[in-house]
Protein backbone atom coordinates (compact mmCIF):
# COMPACT_ATOMS: atom_id res chain seq x y z
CA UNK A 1 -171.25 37.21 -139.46
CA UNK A 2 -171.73 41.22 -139.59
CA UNK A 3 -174.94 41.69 -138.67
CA UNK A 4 -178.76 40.45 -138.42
CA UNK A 5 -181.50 41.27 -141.08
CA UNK A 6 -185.27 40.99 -139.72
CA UNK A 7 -188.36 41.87 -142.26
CA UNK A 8 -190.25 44.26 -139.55
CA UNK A 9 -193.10 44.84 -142.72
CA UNK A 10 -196.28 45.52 -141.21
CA UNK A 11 -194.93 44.60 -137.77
CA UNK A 12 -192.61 47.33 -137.63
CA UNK A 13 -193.72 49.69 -134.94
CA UNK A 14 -194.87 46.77 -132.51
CA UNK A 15 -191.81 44.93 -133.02
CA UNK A 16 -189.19 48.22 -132.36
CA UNK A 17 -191.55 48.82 -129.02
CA UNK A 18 -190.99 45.14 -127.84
CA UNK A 19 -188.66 44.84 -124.54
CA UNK A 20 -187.29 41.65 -126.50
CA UNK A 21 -186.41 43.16 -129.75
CA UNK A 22 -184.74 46.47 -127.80
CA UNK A 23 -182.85 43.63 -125.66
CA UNK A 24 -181.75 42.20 -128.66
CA UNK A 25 -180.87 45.19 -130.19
CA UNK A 26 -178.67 45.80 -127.10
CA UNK A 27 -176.84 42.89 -127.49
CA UNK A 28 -176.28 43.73 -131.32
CA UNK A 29 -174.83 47.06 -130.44
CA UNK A 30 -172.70 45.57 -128.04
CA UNK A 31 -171.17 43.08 -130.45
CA UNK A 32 -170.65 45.78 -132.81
CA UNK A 33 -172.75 44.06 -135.33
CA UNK A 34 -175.00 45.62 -137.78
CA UNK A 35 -178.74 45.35 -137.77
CA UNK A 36 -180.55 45.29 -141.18
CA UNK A 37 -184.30 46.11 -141.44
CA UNK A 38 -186.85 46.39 -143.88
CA UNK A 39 -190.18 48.01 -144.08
CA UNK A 40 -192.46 50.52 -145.33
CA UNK A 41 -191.15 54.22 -145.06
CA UNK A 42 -194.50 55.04 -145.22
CA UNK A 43 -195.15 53.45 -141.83
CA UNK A 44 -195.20 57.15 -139.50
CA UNK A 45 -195.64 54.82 -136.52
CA UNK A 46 -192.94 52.81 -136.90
CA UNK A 47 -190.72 55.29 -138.20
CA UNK A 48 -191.21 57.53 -135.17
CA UNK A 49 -190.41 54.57 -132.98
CA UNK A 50 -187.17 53.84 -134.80
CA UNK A 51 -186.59 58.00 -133.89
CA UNK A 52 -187.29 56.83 -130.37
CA UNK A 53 -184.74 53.96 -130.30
CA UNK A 54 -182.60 55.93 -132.45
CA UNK A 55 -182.33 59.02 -129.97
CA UNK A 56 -181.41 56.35 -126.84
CA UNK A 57 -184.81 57.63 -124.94
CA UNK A 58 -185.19 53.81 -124.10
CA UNK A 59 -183.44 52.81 -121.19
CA UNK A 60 -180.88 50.26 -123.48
CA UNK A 61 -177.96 52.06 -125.20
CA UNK A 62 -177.80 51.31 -128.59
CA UNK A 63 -174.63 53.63 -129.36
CA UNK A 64 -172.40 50.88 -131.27
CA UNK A 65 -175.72 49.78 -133.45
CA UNK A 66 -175.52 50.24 -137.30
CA UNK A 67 -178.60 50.06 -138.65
CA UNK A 68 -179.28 49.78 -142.37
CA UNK A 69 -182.98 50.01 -143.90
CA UNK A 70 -183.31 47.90 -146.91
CA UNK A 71 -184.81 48.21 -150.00
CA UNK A 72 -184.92 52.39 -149.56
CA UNK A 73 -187.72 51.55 -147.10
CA UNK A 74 -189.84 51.06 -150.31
CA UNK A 75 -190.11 54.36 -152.25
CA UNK A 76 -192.11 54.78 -154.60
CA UNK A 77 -191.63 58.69 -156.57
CA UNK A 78 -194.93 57.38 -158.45
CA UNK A 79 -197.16 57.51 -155.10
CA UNK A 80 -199.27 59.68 -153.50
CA UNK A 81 -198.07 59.01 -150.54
CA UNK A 82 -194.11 59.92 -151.91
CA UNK A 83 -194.06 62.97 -149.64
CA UNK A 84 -194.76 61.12 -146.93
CA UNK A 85 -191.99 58.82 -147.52
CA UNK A 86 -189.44 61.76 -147.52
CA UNK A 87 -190.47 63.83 -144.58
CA UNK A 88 -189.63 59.95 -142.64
CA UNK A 89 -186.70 59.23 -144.26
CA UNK A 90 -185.66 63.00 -143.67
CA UNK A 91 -186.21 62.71 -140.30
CA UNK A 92 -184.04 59.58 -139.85
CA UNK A 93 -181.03 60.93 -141.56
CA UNK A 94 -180.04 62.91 -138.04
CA UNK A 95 -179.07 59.60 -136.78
CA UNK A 96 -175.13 59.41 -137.13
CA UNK A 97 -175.53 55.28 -137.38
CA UNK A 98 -178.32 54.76 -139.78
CA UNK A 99 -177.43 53.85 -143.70
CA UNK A 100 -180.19 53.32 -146.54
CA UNK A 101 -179.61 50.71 -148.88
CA UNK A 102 -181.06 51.28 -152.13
CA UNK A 103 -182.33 48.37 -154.08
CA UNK A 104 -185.65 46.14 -154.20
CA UNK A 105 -187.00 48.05 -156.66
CA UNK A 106 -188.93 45.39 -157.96
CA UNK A 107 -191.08 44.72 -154.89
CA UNK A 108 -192.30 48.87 -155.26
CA UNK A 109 -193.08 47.81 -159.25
CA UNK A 110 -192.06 45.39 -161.19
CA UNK A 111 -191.81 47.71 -164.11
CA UNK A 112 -189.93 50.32 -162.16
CA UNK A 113 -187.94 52.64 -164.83
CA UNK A 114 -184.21 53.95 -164.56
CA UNK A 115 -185.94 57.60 -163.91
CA UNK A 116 -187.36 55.92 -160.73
CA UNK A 117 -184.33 54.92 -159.60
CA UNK A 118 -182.41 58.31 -160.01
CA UNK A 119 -185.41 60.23 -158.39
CA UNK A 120 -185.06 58.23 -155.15
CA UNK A 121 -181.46 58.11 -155.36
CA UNK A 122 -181.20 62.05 -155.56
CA UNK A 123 -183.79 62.66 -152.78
CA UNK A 124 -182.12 60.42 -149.95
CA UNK A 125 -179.02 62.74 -151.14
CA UNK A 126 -180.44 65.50 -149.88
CA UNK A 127 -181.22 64.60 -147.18
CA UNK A 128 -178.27 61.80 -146.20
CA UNK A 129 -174.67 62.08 -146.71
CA UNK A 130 -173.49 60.49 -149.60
CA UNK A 131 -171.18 58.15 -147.48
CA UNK A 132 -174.81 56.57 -145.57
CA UNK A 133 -176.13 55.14 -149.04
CA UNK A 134 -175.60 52.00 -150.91
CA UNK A 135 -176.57 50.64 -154.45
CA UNK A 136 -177.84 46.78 -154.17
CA UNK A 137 -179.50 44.27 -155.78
CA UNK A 138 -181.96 42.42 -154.09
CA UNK A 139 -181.15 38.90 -156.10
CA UNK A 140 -182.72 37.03 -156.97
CA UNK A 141 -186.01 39.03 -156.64
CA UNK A 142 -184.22 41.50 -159.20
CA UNK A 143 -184.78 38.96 -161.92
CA UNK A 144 -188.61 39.89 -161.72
CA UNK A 145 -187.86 43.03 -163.27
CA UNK A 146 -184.64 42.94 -165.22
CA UNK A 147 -181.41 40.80 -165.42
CA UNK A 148 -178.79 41.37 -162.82
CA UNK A 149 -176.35 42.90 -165.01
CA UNK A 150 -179.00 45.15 -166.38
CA UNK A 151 -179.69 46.33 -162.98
CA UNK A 152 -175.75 47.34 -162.49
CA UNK A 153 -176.01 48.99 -165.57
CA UNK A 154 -178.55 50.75 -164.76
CA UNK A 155 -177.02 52.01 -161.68
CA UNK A 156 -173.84 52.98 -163.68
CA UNK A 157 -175.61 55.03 -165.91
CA UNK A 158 -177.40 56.92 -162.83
CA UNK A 159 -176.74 61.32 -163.70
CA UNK A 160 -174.24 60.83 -160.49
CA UNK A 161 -170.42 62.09 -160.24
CA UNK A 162 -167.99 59.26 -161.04
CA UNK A 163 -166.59 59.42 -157.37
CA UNK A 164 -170.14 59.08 -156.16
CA UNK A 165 -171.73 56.12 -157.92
CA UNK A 166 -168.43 54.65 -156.52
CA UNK A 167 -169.40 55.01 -152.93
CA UNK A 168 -172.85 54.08 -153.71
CA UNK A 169 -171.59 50.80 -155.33
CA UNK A 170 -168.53 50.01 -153.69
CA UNK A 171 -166.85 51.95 -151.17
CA UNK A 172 -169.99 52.53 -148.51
CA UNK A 173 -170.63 48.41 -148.57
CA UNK A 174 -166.83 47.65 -148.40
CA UNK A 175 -166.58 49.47 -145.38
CA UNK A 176 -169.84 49.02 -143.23
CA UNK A 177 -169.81 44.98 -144.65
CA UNK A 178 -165.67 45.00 -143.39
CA UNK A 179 -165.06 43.47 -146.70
């Protein structure tokens, strides 16, 4: 076991203010384990709480925690509310232990294009180092949307340096996974 994943969704903000959840956050960080979450970049409130965690303004140290957003906390470059998605994300990407892992495009739109993909991929790269981002699938949920393989594909073909897509595919998982 490497870490814990918890879907915060619509729960996030009152879920990273609960005593319990910050406990067991604690205890995470002290194991050295990563903790996975997933919900709506959108979400200001929750996002500014995770800021608030994030900054160790709580009275628990979190300072071994890796924490990983799934799913690119749901972008969507299509949506209005796009903009507010990247001022969030940009103001997470101070935090020297939180990684983005890029996938779940099919839970955005199930007919998500390539373009999509490469949009949100080169905005989280401005504003997060390219060794705090991962390319993933989120199988089998992929499947609603493409095959697996045409997913990878996809990501190979991404307008990205050779070296790069390499982190994004490989190297970044292999070493925050300890695979």
């Amino acid at each position: 076991v490497v870490g814990f994943r918890h879907i915060l969704d619509d729960q996030a903000c009152s879920l990273l203010k609960s005593d319990q959840v910050l406990r067991n956050l604690h205890k995470i960080s002290q194991r050295q384990k990563i903790f996975e979450c997933q919900f709506d970049g959108t979400d200001t409130k929750a996002i500014e709480q995770l800021n608030v965690i994030l900054t160790n303004t709580t009275a628990i140290s979190l300072d071994n925690l890796t924490l990983i957003i799934n799913h690119s906390a749901f972008a969507d470059p299509n949506s209005h509310d796009y903009t507010v998605w990247k001022e969030n994300i940009k103001s997470l990407a101070k935090h020297k232990n939180l990684y983005i892992k890029a996938s779940g495009w099919e839970m955005v739109d199930r007919n998500y294009q390539p373009a999509d993909i490469q949009q949100v991929i080169d905005d989280l790269l401005v504003f997060f180092d390219e060794d705090k981002l991962m390319l993933a699938s989120n199988f089998p949920l992929c499947l609603f949307s493409s095959q697996y393989q045409a997913l990878w594909q996809t990501y190979l073909d991404l307008q990205l340096p050779a070296l790069l897509k390499e982190k994004l595919i490989y190297h970044n998982a292999k070493r925050l996974y300890s695979l």
